[in-house]
N, C-alpha and C. Protein backbone atom coordinates (compact mmCIF):
# COMPACT_ATOMS: atom_id res chain seq x y z
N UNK A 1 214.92 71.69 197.48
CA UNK A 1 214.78 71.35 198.88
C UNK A 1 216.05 71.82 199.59
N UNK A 2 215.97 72.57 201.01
CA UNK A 2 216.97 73.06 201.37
C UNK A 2 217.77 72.40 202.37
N UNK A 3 218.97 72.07 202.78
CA UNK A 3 219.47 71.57 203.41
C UNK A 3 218.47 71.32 204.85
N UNK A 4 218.35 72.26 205.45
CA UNK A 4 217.66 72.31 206.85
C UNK A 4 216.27 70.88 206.44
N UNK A 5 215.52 71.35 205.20
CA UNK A 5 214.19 70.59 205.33
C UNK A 5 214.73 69.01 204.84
N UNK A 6 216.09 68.84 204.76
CA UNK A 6 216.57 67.55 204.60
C UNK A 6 216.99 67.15 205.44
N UNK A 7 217.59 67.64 206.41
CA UNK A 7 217.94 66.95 207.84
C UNK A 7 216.51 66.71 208.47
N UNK A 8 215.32 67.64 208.43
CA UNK A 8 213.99 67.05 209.05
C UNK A 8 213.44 65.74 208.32
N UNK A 9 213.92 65.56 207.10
CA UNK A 9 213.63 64.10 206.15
C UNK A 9 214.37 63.16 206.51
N UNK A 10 215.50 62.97 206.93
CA UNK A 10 216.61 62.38 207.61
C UNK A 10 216.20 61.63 208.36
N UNK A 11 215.80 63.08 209.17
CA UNK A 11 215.45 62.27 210.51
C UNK A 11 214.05 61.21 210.74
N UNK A 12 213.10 61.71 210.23
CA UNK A 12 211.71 61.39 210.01
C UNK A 12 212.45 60.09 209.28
N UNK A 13 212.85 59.83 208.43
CA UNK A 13 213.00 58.46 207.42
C UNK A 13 213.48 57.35 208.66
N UNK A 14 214.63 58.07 208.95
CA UNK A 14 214.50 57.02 210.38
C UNK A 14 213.84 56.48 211.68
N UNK A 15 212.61 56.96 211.42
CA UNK A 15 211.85 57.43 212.54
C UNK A 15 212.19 57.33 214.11
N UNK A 16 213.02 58.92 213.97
CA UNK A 16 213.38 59.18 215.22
C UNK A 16 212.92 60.32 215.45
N UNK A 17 212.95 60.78 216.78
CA UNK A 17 212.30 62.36 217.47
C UNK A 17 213.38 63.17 217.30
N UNK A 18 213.02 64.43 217.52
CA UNK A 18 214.07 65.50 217.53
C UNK A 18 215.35 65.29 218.73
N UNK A 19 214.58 64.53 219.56
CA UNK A 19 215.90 64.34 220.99
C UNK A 19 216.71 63.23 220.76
N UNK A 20 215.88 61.65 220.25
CA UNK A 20 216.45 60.72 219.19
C UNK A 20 217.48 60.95 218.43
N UNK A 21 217.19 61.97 217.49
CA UNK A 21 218.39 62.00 216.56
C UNK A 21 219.55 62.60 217.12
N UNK A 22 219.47 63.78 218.02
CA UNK A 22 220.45 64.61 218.78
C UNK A 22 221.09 63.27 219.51
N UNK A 23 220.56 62.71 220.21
CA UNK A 23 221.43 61.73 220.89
C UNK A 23 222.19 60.82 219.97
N UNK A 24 221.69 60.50 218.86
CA UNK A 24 222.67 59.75 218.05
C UNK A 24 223.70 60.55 217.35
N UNK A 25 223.41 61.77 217.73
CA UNK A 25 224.95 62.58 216.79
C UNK A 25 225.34 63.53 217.67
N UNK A 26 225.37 63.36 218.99
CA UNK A 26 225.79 63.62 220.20
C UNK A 26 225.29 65.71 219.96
N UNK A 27 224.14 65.40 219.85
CA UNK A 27 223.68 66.91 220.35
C UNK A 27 222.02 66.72 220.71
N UNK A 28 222.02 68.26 220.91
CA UNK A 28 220.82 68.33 221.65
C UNK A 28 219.46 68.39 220.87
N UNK A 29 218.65 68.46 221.43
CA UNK A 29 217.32 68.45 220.72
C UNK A 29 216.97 69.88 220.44
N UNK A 30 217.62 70.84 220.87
CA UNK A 30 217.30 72.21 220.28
C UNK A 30 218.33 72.59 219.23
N UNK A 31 219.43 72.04 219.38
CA UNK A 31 220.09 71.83 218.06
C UNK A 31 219.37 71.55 216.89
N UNK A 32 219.25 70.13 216.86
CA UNK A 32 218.60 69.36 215.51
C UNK A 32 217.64 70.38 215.34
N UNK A 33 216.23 71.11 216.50
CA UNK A 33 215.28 72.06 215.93
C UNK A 33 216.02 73.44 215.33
N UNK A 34 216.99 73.75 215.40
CA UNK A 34 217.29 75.00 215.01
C UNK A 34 217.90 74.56 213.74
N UNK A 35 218.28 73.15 213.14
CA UNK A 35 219.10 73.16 212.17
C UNK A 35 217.76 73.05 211.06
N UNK A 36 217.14 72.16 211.69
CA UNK A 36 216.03 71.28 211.03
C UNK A 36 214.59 72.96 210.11
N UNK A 37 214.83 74.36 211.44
CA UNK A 37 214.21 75.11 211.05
C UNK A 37 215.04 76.22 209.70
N UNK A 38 216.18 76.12 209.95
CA UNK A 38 217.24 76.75 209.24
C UNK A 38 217.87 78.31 210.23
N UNK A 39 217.04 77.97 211.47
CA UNK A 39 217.88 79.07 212.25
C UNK A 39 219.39 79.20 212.39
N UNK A 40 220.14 77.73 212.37
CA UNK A 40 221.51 77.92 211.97
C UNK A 40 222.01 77.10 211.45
N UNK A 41 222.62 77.87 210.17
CA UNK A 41 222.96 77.06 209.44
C UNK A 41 223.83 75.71 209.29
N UNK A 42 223.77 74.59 208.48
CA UNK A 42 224.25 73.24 209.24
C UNK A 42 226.04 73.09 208.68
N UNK A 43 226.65 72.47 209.86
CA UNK A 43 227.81 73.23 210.12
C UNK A 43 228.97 71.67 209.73
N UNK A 44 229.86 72.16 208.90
CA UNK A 44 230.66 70.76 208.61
C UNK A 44 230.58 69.82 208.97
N UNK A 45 230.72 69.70 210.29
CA UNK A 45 230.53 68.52 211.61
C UNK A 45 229.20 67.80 211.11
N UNK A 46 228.39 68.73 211.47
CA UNK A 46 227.04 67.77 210.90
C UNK A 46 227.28 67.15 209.79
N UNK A 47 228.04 67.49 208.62
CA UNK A 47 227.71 67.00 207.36
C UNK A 47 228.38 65.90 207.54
N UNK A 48 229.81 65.54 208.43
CA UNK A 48 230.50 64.49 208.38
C UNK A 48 229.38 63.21 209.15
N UNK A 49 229.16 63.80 210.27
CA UNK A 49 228.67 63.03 211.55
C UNK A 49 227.14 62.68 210.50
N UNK A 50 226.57 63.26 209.62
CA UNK A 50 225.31 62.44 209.07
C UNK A 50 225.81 61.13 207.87
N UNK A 51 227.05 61.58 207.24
CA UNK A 51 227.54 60.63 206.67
C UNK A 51 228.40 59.67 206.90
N UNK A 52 228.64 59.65 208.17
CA UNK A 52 229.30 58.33 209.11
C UNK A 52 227.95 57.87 209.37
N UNK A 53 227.11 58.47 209.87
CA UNK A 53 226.00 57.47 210.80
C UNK A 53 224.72 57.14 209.94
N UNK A 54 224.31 57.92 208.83
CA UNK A 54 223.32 57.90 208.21
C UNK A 54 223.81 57.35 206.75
N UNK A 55 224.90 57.34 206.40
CA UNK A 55 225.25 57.39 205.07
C UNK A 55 224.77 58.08 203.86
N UNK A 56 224.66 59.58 204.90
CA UNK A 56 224.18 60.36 203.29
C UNK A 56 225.08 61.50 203.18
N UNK A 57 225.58 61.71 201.86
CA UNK A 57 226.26 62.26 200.84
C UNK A 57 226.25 63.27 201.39
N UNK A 58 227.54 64.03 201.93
CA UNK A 58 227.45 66.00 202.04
C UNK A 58 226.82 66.54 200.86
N UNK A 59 227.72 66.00 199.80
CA UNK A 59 226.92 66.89 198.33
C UNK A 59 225.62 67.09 197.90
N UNK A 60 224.63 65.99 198.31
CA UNK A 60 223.57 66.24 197.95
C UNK A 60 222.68 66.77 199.00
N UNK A 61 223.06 66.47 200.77
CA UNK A 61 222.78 67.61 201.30
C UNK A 61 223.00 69.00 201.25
N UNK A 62 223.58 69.49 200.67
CA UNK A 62 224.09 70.88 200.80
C UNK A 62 223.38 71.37 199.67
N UNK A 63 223.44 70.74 198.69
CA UNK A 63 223.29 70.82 197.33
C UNK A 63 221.26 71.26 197.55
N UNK A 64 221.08 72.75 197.48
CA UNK A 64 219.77 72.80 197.33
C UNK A 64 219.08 72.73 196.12
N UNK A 65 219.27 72.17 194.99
CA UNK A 65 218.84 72.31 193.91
C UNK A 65 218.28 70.87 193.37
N UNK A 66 218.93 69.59 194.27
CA UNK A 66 219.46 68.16 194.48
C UNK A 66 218.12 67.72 195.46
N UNK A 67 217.34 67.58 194.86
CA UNK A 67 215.54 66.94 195.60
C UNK A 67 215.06 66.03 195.86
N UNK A 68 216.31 64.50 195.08
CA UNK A 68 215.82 63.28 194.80
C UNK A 68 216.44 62.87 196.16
N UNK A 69 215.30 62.29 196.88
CA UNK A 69 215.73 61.21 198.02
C UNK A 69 216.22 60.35 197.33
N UNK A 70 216.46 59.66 196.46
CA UNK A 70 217.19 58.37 196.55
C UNK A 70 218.25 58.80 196.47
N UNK A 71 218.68 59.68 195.77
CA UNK A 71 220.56 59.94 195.51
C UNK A 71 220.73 60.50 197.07
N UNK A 72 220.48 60.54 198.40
CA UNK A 72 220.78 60.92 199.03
C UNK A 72 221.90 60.24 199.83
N UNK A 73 222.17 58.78 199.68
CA UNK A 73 222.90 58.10 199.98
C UNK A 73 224.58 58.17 199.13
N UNK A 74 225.54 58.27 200.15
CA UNK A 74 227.21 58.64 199.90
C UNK A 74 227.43 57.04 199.30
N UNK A 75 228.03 56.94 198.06
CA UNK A 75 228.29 56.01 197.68
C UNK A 75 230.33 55.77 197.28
N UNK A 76 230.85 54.81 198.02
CA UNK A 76 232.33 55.13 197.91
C UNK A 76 232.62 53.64 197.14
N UNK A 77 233.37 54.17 196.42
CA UNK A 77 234.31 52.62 195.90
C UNK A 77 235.76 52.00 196.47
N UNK A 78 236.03 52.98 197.28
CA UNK A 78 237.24 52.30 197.88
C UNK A 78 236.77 51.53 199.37
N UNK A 79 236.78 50.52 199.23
CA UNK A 79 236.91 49.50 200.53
C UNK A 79 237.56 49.70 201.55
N UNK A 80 238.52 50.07 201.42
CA UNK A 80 239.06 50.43 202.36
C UNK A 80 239.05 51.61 203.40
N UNK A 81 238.02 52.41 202.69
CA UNK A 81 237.59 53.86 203.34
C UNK A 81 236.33 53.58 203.96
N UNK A 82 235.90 52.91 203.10
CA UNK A 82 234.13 51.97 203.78
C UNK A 82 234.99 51.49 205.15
N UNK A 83 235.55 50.62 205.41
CA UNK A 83 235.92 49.61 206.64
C UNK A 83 236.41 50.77 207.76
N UNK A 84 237.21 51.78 207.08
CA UNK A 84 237.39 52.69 208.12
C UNK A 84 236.26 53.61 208.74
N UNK A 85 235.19 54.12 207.90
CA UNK A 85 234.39 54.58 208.06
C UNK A 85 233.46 53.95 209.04
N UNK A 86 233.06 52.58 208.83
CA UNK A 86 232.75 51.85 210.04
C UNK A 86 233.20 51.75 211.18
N UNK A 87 234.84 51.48 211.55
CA UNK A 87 235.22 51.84 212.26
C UNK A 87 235.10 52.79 213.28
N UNK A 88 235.01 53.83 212.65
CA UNK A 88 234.96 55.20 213.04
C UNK A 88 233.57 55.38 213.80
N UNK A 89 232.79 55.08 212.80
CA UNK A 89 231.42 54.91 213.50
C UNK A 89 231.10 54.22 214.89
N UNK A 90 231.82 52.76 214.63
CA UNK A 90 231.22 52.44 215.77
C UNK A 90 232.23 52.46 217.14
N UNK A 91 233.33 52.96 216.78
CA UNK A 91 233.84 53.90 217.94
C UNK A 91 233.48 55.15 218.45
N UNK A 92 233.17 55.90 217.91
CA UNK A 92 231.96 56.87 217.67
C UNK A 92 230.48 56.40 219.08
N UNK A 93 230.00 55.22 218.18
CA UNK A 93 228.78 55.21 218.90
C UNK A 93 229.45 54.67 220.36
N UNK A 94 230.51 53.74 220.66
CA UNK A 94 230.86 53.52 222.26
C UNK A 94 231.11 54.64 223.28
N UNK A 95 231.25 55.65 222.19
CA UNK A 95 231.29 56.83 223.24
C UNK A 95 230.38 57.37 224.09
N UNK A 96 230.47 57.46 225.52
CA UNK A 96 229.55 58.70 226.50
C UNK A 96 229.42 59.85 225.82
N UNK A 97 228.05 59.89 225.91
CA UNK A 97 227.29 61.73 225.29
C UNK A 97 228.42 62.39 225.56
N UNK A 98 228.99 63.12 226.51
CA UNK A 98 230.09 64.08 227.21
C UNK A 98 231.24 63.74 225.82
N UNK A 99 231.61 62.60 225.85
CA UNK A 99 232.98 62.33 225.00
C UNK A 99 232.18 62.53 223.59
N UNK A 100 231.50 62.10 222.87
CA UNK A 100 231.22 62.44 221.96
C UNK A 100 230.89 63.87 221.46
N UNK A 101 230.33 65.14 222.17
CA UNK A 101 230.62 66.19 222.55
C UNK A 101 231.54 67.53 222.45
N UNK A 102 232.49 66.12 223.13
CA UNK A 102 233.88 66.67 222.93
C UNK A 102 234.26 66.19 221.19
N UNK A 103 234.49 65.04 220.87
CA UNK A 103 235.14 64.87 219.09
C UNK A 103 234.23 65.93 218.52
N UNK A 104 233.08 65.97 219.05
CA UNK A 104 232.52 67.10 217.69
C UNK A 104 232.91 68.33 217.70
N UNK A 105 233.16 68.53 218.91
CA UNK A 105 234.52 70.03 219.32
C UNK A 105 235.13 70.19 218.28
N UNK A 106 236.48 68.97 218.64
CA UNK A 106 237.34 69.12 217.81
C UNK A 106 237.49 69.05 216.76
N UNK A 107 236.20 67.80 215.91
CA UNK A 107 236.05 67.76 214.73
C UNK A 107 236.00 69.05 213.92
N UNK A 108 235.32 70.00 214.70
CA UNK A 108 234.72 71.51 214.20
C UNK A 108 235.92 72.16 214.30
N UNK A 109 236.55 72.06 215.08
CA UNK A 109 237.87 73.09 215.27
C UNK A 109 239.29 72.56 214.30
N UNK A 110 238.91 71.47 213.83
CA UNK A 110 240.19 70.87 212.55
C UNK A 110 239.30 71.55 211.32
N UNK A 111 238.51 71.02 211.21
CA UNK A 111 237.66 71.50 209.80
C UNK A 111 238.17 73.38 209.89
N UNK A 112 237.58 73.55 210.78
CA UNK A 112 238.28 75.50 210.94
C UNK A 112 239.33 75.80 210.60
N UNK A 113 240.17 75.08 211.26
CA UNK A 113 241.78 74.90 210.72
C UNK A 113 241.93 74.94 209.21
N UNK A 114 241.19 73.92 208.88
CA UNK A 114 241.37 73.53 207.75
C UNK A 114 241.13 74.41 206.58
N UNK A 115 240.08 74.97 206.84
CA UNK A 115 239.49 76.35 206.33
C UNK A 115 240.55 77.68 205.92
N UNK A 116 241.27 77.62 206.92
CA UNK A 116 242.12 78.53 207.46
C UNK A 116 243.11 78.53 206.48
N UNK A 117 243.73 76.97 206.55
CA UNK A 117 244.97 77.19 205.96
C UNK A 117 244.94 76.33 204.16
N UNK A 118 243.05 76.48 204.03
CA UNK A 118 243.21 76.41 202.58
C UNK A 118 243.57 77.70 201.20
C-alpha cells in the first residue's frame, strides 16, 4: 500500500472530507487530493503534522511494503515527548488557518535545512 492510498485511509478512518482533513492540517482540499492521488509526493511536514494530530507513525507511512492498519499508530515510550507532543498539538490546533499556514512554512523550510546540512 502506497503512502498516497494511506493518507486516503487516514482520512476516511476518521471520517472526514477532503476539505475536513485539509482544515485540520492547515491545507487545502486540493492539496490532500493531490497527495491522496500521488500527484505529489507527501512532503516531511505532512509526515510530522499526521503524527502530531493523527498519531500515525512516519515509518509505516512511508514504508510501502508496511499494509497492516493496525501498526499504523506512532508508539513512544518517553513521557515526556508524549506531553510535549500534546502540547504542540494543541497549540497547533488554537491557531488561525493563516498562522497555521505559516508553521507549516517554516516547518518545511527547517526540515530543508536540515536536509542540507545532513
Amino acid at each position: 500500500m502506497t503512502s498516497y492510498e494511506k493518507i486516503r485511509i487516514i482520512r476516511q478512518l476518521n471520517k472526514q472530507t477532503q476539505t475536513e482533513f485539509g482544515n485540520a492540517l492547515g491545507l487545502s482540499k486540493a492539496s490532500i487530493s493531490n497527495f491522496e492521488t500521488g500527484r505529489v509526493p507527501v512532503p516531511k511536514y505532512l509526515q510530522i503534522l499526521l503524527k502530531l494530530l493523527y498519531n500515525i507513525d512516519p515509518v509505516w507511512l512511508m514504508n510501502d511494503a508496511q499494509d497492516d492498519l493496525s501498526e499504523r499508530f506512532y508508539v513512544e515510550n518517553n513521557e515526556a515527548d508524549n506531553s510535549s507532543l500534546t502540547e504542540i498539538t494543541k497549540k497547533y490546533s488554537d491557531l488561525s488557518k493563516p498562522k497555521q499556514v505559516f508553521v507549516m512554512n517554516c516547518l518545511d523550510h527547517l526540515l530543508e535545512m536540515q536536509e542540507e546540512n545532513a
